[in-house]
PDB file of N, CA and C in Angstrom:
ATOM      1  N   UNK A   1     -44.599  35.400  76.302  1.00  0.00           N
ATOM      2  CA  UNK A   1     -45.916  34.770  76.347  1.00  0.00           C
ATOM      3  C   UNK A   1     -45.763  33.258  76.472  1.00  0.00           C
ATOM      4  N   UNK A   2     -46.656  32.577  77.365  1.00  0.00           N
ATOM      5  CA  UNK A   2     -46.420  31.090  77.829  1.00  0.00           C
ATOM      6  C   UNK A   2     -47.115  30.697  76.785  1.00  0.00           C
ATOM      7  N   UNK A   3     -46.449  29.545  75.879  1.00  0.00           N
ATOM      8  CA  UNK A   3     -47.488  28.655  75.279  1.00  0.00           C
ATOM      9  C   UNK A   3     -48.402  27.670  75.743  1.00  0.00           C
ATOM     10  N   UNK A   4     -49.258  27.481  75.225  1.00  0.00           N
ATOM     11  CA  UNK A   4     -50.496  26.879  75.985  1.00  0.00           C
ATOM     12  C   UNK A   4     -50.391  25.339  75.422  1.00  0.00           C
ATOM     13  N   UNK A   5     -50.893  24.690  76.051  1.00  0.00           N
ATOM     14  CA  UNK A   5     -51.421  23.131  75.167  1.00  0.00           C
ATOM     15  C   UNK A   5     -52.368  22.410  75.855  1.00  0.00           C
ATOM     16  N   UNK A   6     -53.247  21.833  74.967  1.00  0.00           N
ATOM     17  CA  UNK A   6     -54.273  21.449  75.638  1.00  0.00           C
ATOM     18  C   UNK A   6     -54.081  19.405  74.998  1.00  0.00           C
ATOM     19  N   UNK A   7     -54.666  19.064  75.699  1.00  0.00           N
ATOM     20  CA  UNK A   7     -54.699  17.378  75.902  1.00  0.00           C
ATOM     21  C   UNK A   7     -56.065  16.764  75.546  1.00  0.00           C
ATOM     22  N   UNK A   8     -55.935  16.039  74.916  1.00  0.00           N
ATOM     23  CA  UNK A   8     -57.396  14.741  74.858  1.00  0.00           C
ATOM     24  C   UNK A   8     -56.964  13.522  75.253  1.00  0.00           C
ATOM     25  N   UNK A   9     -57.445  13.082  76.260  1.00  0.00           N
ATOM     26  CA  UNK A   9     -56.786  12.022  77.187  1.00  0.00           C
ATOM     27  C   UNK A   9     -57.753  10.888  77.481  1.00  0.00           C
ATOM     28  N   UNK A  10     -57.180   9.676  77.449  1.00  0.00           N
ATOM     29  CA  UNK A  10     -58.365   8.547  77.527  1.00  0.00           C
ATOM     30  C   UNK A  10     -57.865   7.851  79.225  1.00  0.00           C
ATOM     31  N   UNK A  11     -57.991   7.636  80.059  1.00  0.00           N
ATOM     32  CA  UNK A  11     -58.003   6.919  81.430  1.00  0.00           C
ATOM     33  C   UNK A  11     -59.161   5.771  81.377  1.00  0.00           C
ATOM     34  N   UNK A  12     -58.208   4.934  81.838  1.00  0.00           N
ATOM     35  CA  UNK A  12     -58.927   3.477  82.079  1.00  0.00           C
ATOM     36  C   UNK A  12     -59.009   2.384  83.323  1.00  0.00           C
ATOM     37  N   UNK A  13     -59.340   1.824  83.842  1.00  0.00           N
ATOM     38  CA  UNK A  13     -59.344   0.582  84.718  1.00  0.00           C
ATOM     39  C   UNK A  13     -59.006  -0.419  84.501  1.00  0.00           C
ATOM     40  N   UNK A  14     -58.647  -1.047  85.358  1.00  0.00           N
ATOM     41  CA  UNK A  14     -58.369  -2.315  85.253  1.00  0.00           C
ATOM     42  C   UNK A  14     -59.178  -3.456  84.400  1.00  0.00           C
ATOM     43  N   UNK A  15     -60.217  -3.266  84.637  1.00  0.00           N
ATOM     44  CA  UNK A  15     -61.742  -4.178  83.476  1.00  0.00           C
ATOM     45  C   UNK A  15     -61.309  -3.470  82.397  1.00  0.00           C
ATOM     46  N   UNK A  16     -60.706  -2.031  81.982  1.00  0.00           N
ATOM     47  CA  UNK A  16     -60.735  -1.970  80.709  1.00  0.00           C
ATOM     48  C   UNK A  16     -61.917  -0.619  80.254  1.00  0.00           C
ATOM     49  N   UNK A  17     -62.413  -0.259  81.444  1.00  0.00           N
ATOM     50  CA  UNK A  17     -63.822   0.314  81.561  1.00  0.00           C
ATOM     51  C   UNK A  17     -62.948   2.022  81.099  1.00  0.00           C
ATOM     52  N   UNK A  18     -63.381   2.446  79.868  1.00  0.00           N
ATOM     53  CA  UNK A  18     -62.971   4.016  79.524  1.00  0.00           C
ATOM     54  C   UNK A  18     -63.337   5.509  79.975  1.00  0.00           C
ATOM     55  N   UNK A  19     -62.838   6.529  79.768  1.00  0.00           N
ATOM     56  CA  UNK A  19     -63.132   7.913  80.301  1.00  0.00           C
ATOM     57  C   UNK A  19     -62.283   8.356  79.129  1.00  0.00           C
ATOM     58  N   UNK A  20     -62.692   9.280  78.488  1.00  0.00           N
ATOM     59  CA  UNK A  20     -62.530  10.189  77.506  1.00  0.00           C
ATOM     60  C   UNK A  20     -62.171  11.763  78.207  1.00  0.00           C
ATOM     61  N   UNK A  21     -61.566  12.327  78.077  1.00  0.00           N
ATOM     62  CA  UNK A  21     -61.518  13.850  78.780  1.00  0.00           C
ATOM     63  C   UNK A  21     -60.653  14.979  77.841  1.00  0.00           C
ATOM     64  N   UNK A  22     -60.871  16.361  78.289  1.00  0.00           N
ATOM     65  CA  UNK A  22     -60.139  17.072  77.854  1.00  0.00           C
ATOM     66  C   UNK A  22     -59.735  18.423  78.888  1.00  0.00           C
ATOM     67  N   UNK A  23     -57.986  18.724  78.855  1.00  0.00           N
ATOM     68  CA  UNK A  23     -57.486  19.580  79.762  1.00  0.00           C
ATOM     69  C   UNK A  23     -56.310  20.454  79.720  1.00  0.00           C
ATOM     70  N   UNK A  24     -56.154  21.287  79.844  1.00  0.00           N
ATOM     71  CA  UNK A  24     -55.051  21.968  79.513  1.00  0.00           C
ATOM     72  C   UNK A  24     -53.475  21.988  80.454  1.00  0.00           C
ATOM     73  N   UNK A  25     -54.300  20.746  81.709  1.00  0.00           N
ATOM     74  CA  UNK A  25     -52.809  20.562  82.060  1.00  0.00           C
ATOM     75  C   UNK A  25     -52.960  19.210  82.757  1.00  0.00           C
ATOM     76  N   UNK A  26     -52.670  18.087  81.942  1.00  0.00           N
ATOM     77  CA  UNK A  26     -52.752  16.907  81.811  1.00  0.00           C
ATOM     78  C   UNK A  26     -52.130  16.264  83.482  1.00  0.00           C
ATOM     79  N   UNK A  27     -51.307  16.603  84.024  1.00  0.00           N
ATOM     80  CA  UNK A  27     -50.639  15.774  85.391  1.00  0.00           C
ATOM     81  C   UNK A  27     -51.369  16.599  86.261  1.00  0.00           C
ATOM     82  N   UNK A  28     -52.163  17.292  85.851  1.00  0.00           N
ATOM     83  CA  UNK A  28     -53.214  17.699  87.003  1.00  0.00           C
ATOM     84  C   UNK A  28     -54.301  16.739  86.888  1.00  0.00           C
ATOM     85  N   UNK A  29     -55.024  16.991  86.458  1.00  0.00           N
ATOM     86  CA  UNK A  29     -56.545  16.308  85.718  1.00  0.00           C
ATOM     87  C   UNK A  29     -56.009  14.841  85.914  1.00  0.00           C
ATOM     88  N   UNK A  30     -55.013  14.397  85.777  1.00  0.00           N
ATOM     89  CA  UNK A  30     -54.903  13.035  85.778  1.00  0.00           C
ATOM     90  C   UNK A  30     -55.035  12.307  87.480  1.00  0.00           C
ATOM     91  N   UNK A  31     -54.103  13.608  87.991  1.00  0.00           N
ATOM     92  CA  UNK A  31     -54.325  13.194  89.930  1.00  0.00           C
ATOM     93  C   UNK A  31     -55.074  13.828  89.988  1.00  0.00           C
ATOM     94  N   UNK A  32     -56.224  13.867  89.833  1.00  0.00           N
ATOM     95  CA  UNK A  32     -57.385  14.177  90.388  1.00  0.00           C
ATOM     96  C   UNK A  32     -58.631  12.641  89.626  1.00  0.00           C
ATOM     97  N   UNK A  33     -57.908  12.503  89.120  1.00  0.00           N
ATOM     98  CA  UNK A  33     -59.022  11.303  88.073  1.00  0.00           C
ATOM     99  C   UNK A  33     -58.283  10.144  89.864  1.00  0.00           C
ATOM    100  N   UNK A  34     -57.103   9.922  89.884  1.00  0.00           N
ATOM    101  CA  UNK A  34     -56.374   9.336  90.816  1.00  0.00           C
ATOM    102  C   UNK A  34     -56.630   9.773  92.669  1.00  0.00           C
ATOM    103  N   UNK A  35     -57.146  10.756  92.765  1.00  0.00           N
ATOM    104  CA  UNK A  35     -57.428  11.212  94.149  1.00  0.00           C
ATOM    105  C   UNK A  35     -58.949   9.964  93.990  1.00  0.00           C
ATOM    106  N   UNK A  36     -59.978  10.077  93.100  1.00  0.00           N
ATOM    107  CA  UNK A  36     -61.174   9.598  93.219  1.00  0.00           C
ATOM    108  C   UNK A  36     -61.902  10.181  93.902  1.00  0.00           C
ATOM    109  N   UNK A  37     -62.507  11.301  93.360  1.00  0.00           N
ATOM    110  CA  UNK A  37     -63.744  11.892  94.102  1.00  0.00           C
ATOM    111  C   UNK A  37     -64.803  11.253  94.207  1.00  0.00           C
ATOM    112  N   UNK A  38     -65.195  11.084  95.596  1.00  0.00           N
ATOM    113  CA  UNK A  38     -66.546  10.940  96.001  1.00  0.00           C
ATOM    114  C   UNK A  38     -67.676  11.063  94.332  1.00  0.00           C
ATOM    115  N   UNK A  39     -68.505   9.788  94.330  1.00  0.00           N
ATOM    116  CA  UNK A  39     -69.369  10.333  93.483  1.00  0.00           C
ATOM    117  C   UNK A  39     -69.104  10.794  92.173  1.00  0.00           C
ATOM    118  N   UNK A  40     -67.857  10.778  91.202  1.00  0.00           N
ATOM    119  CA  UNK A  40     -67.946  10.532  89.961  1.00  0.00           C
ATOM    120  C   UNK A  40     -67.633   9.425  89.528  1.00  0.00           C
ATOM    121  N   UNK A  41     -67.628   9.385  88.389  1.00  0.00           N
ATOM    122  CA  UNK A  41     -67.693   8.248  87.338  1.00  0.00           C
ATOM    123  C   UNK A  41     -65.810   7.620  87.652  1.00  0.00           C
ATOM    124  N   UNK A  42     -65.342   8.122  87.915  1.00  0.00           N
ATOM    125  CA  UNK A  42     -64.013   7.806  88.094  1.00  0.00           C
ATOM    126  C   UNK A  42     -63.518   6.593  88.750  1.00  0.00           C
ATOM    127  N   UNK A  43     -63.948   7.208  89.984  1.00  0.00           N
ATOM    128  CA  UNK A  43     -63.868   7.228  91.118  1.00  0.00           C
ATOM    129  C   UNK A  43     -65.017   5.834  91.535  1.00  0.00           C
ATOM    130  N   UNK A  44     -66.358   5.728  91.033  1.00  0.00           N
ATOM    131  CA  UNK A  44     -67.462   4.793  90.437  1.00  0.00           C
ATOM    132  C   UNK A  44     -66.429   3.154  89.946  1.00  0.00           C
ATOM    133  N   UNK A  45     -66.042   3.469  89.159  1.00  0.00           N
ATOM    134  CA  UNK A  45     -65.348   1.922  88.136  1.00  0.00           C
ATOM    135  C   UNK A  45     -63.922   2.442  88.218  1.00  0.00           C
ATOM    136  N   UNK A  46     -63.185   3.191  89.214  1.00  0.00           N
ATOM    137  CA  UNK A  46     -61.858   2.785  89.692  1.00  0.00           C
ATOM    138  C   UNK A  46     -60.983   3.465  87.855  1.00  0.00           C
ATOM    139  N   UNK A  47     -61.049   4.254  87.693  1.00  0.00           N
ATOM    140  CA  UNK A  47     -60.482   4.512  86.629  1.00  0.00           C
ATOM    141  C   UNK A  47     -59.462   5.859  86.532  1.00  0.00           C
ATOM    142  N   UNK A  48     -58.307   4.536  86.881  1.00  0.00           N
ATOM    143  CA  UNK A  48     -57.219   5.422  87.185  1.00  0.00           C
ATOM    144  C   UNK A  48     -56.172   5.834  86.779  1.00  0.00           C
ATOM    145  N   UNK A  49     -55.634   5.196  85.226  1.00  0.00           N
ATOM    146  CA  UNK A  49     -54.891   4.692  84.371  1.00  0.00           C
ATOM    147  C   UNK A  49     -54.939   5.469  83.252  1.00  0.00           C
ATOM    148  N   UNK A  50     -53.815   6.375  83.002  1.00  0.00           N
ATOM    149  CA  UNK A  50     -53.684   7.181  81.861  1.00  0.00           C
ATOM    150  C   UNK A  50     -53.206   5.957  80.657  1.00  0.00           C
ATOM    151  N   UNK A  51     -53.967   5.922  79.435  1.00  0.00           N
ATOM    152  CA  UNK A  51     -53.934   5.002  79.177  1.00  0.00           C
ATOM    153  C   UNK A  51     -53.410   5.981  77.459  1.00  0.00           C
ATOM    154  N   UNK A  52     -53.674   7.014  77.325  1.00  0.00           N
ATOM    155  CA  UNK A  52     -53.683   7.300  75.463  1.00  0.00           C
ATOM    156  C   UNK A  52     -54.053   8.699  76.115  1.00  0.00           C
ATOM    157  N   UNK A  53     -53.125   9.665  75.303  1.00  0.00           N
ATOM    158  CA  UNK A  53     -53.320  11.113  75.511  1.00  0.00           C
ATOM    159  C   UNK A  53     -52.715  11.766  74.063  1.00  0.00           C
ATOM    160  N   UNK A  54     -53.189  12.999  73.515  1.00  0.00           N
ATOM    161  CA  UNK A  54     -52.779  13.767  72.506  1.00  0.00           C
ATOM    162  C   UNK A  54     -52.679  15.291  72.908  1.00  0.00           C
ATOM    163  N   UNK A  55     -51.795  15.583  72.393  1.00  0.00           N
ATOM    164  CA  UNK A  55     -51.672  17.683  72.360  1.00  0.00           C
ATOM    165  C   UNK A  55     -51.949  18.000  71.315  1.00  0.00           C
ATOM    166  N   UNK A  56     -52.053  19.415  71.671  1.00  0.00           N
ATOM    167  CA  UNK A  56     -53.299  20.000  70.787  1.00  0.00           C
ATOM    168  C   UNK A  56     -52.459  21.780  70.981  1.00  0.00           C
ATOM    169  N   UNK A  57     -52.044  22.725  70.090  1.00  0.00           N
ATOM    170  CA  UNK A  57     -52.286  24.157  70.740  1.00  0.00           C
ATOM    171  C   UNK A  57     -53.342  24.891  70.443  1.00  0.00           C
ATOM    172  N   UNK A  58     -54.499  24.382  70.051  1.00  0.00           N
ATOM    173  CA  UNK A  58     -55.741  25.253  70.551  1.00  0.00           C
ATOM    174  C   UNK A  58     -56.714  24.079  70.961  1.00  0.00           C
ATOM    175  N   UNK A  59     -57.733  24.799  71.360  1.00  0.00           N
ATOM    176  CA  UNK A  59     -58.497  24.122  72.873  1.00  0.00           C
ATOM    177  C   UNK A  59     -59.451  23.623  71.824  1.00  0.00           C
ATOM    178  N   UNK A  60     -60.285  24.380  70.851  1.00  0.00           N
ATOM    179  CA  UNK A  60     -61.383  24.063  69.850  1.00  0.00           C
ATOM    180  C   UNK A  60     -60.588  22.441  68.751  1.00  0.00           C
ATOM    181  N   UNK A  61     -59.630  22.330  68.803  1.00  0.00           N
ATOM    182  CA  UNK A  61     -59.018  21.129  68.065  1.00  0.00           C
ATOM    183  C   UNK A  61     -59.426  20.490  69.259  1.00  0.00           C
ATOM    184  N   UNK A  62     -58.946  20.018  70.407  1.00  0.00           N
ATOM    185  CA  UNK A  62     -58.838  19.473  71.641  1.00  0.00           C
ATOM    186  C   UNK A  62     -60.039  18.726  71.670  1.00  0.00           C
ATOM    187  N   UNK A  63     -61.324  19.572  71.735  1.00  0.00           N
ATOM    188  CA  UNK A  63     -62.665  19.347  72.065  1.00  0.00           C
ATOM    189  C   UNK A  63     -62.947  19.187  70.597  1.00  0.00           C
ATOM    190  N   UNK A  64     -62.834  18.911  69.488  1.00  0.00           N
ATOM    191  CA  UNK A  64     -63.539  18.338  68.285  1.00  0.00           C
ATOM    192  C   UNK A  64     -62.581  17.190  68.325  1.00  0.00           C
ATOM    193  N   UNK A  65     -61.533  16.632  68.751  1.00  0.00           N
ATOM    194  CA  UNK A  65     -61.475  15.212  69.013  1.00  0.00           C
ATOM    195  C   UNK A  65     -61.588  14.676  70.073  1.00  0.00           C
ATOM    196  N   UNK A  66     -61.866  15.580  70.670  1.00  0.00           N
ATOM    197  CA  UNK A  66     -62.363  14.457  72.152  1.00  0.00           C
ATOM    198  C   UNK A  66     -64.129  14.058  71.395  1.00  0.00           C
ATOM    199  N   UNK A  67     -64.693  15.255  71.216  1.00  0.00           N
ATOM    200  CA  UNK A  67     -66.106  14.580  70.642  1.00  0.00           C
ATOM    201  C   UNK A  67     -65.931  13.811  69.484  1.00  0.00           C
ATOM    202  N   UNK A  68     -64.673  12.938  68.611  1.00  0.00           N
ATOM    203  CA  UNK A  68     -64.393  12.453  67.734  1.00  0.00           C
ATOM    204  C   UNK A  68     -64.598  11.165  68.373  1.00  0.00           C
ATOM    205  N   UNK A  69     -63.379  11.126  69.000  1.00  0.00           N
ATOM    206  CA  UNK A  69     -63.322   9.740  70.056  1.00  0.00           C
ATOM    207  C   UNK A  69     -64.550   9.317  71.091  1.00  0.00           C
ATOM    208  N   UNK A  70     -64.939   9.814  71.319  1.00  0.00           N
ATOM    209  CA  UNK A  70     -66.274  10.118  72.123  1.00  0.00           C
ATOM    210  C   UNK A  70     -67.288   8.951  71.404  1.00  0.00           C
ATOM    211  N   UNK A  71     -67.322   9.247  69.843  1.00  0.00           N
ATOM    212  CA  UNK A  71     -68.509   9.067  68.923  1.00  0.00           C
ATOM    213  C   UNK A  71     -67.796   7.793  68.779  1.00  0.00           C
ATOM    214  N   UNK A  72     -66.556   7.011  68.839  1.00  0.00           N
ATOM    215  CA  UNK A  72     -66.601   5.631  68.092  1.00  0.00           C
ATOM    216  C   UNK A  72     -66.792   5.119  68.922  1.00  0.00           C
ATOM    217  N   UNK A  73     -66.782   3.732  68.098  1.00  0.00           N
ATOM    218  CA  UNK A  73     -67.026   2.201  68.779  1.00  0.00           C
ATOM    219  C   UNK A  73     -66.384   1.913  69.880  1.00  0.00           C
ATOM    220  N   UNK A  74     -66.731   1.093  70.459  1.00  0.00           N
ATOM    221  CA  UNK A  74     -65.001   0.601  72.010  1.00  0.00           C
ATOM    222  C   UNK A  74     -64.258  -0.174  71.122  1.00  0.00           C
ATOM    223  N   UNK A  75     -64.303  -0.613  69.803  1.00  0.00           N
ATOM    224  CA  UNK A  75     -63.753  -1.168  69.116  1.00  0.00           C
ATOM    225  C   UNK A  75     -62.025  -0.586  68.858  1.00  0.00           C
ATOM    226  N   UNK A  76     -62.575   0.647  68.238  1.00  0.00           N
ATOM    227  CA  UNK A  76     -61.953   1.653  67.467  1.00  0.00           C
ATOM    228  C   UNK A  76     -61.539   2.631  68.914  1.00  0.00           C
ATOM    229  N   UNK A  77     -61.618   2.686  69.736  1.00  0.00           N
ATOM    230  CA  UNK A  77     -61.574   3.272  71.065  1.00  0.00           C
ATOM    231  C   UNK A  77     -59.627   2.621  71.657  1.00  0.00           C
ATOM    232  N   UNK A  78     -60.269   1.264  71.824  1.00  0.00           N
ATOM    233  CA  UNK A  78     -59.358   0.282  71.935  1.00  0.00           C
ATOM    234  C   UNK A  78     -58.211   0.367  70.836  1.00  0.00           C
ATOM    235  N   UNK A  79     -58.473   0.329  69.560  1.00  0.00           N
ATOM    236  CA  UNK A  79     -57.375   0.222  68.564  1.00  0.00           C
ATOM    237  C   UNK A  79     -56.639   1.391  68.565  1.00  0.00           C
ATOM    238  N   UNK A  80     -57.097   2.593  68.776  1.00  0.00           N
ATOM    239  CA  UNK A  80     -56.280   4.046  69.120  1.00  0.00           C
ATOM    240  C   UNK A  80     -55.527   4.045  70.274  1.00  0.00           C
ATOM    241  N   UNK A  81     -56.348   3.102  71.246  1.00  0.00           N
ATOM    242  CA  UNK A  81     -55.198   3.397  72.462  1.00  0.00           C
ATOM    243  C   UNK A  81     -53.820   2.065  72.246  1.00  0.00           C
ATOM    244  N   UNK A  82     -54.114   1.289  71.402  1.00  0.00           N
ATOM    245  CA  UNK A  82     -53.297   0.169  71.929  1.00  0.00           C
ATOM    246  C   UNK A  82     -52.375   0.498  70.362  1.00  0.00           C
ATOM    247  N   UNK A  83     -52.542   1.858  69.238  1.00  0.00           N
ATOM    248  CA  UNK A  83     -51.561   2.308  68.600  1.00  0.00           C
ATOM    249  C   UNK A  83     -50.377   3.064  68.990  1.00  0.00           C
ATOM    250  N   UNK A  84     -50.873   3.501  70.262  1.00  0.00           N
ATOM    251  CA  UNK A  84     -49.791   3.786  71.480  1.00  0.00           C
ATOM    252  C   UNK A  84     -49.278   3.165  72.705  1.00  0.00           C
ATOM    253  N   UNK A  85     -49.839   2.833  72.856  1.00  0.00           N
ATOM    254  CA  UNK A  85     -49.862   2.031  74.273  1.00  0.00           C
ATOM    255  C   UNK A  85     -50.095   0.379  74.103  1.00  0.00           C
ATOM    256  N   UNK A  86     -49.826  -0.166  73.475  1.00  0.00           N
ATOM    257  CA  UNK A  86     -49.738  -1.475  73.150  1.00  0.00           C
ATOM    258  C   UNK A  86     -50.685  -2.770  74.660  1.00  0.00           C
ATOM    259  N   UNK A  87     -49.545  -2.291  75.642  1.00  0.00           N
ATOM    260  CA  UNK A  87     -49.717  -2.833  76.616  1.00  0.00           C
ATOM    261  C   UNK A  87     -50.509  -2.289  77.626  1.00  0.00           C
ATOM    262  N   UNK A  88     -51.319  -1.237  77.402  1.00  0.00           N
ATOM    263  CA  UNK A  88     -52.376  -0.507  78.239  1.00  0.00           C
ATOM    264  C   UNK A  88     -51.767   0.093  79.418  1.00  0.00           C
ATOM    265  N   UNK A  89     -49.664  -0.074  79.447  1.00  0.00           N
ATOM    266  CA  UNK A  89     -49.368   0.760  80.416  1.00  0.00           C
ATOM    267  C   UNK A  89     -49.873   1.623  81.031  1.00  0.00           C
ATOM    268  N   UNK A  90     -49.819   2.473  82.273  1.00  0.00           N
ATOM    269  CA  UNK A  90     -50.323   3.632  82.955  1.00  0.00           C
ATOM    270  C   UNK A  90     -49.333   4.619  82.396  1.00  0.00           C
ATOM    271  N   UNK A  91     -49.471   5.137  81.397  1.00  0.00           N
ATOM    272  CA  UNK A  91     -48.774   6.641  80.794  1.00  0.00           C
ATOM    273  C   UNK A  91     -48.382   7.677  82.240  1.00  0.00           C
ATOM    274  N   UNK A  92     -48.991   7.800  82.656  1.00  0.00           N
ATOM    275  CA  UNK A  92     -48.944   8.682  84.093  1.00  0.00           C
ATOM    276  C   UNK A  92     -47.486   8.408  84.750  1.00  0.00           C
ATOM    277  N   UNK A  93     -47.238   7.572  84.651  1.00  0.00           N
ATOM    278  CA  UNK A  93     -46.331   6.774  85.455  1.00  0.00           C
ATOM    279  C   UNK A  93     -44.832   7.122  84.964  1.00  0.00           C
ATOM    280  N   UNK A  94     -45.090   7.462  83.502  1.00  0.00           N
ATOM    281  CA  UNK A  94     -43.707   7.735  83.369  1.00  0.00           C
ATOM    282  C   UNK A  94     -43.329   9.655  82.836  1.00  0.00           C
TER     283      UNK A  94
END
């Protein structure tokens, strides 16, 4: 049996401008945030930059912190991603 894992992932732009998401296979969802579809929010403010991601093995954890992160400040948004990511690197990248 394949184990599963699911992701809560934050992608960002260059301004800094956020996207919150959740997926069960993170280097997918991420080139597709990176293709830029026509007409979403992504794709809208250029937000292309895996910036802060977490695993999860069930999907119901996944989605009660994505709606965690969801609910704070850009304050507290910012301070979670830059407890990993200091330098707002593109995570994707490596």
């Amino acid at each position: 049996m394949q184990e599963r894992a699911y992701f809560v992932y934050v992608m960002s732009s260059l301004s800094r401008t956020l996207y919150t998401g959740v997926t069960n296979d993170l280097e997918r969802r991420v080139a597709e945030h990176k293709e830029g579809r026509p007409g979403s929010f992504t794709a809208r403010y250029n937000v292309t930059r895996l910036v802060y991601f977490e695993r999860f093995d069930y999907i119901r954890d996944a989605i009660a912190r994505e709606k965690a992160i969801k609910r704070k400040p850009r304050a507290q948004k910012i301070a979670l991603i830059e407890s990993m990511n200091q330098q707002w690197q593109d995570l994707s990248k490596e």
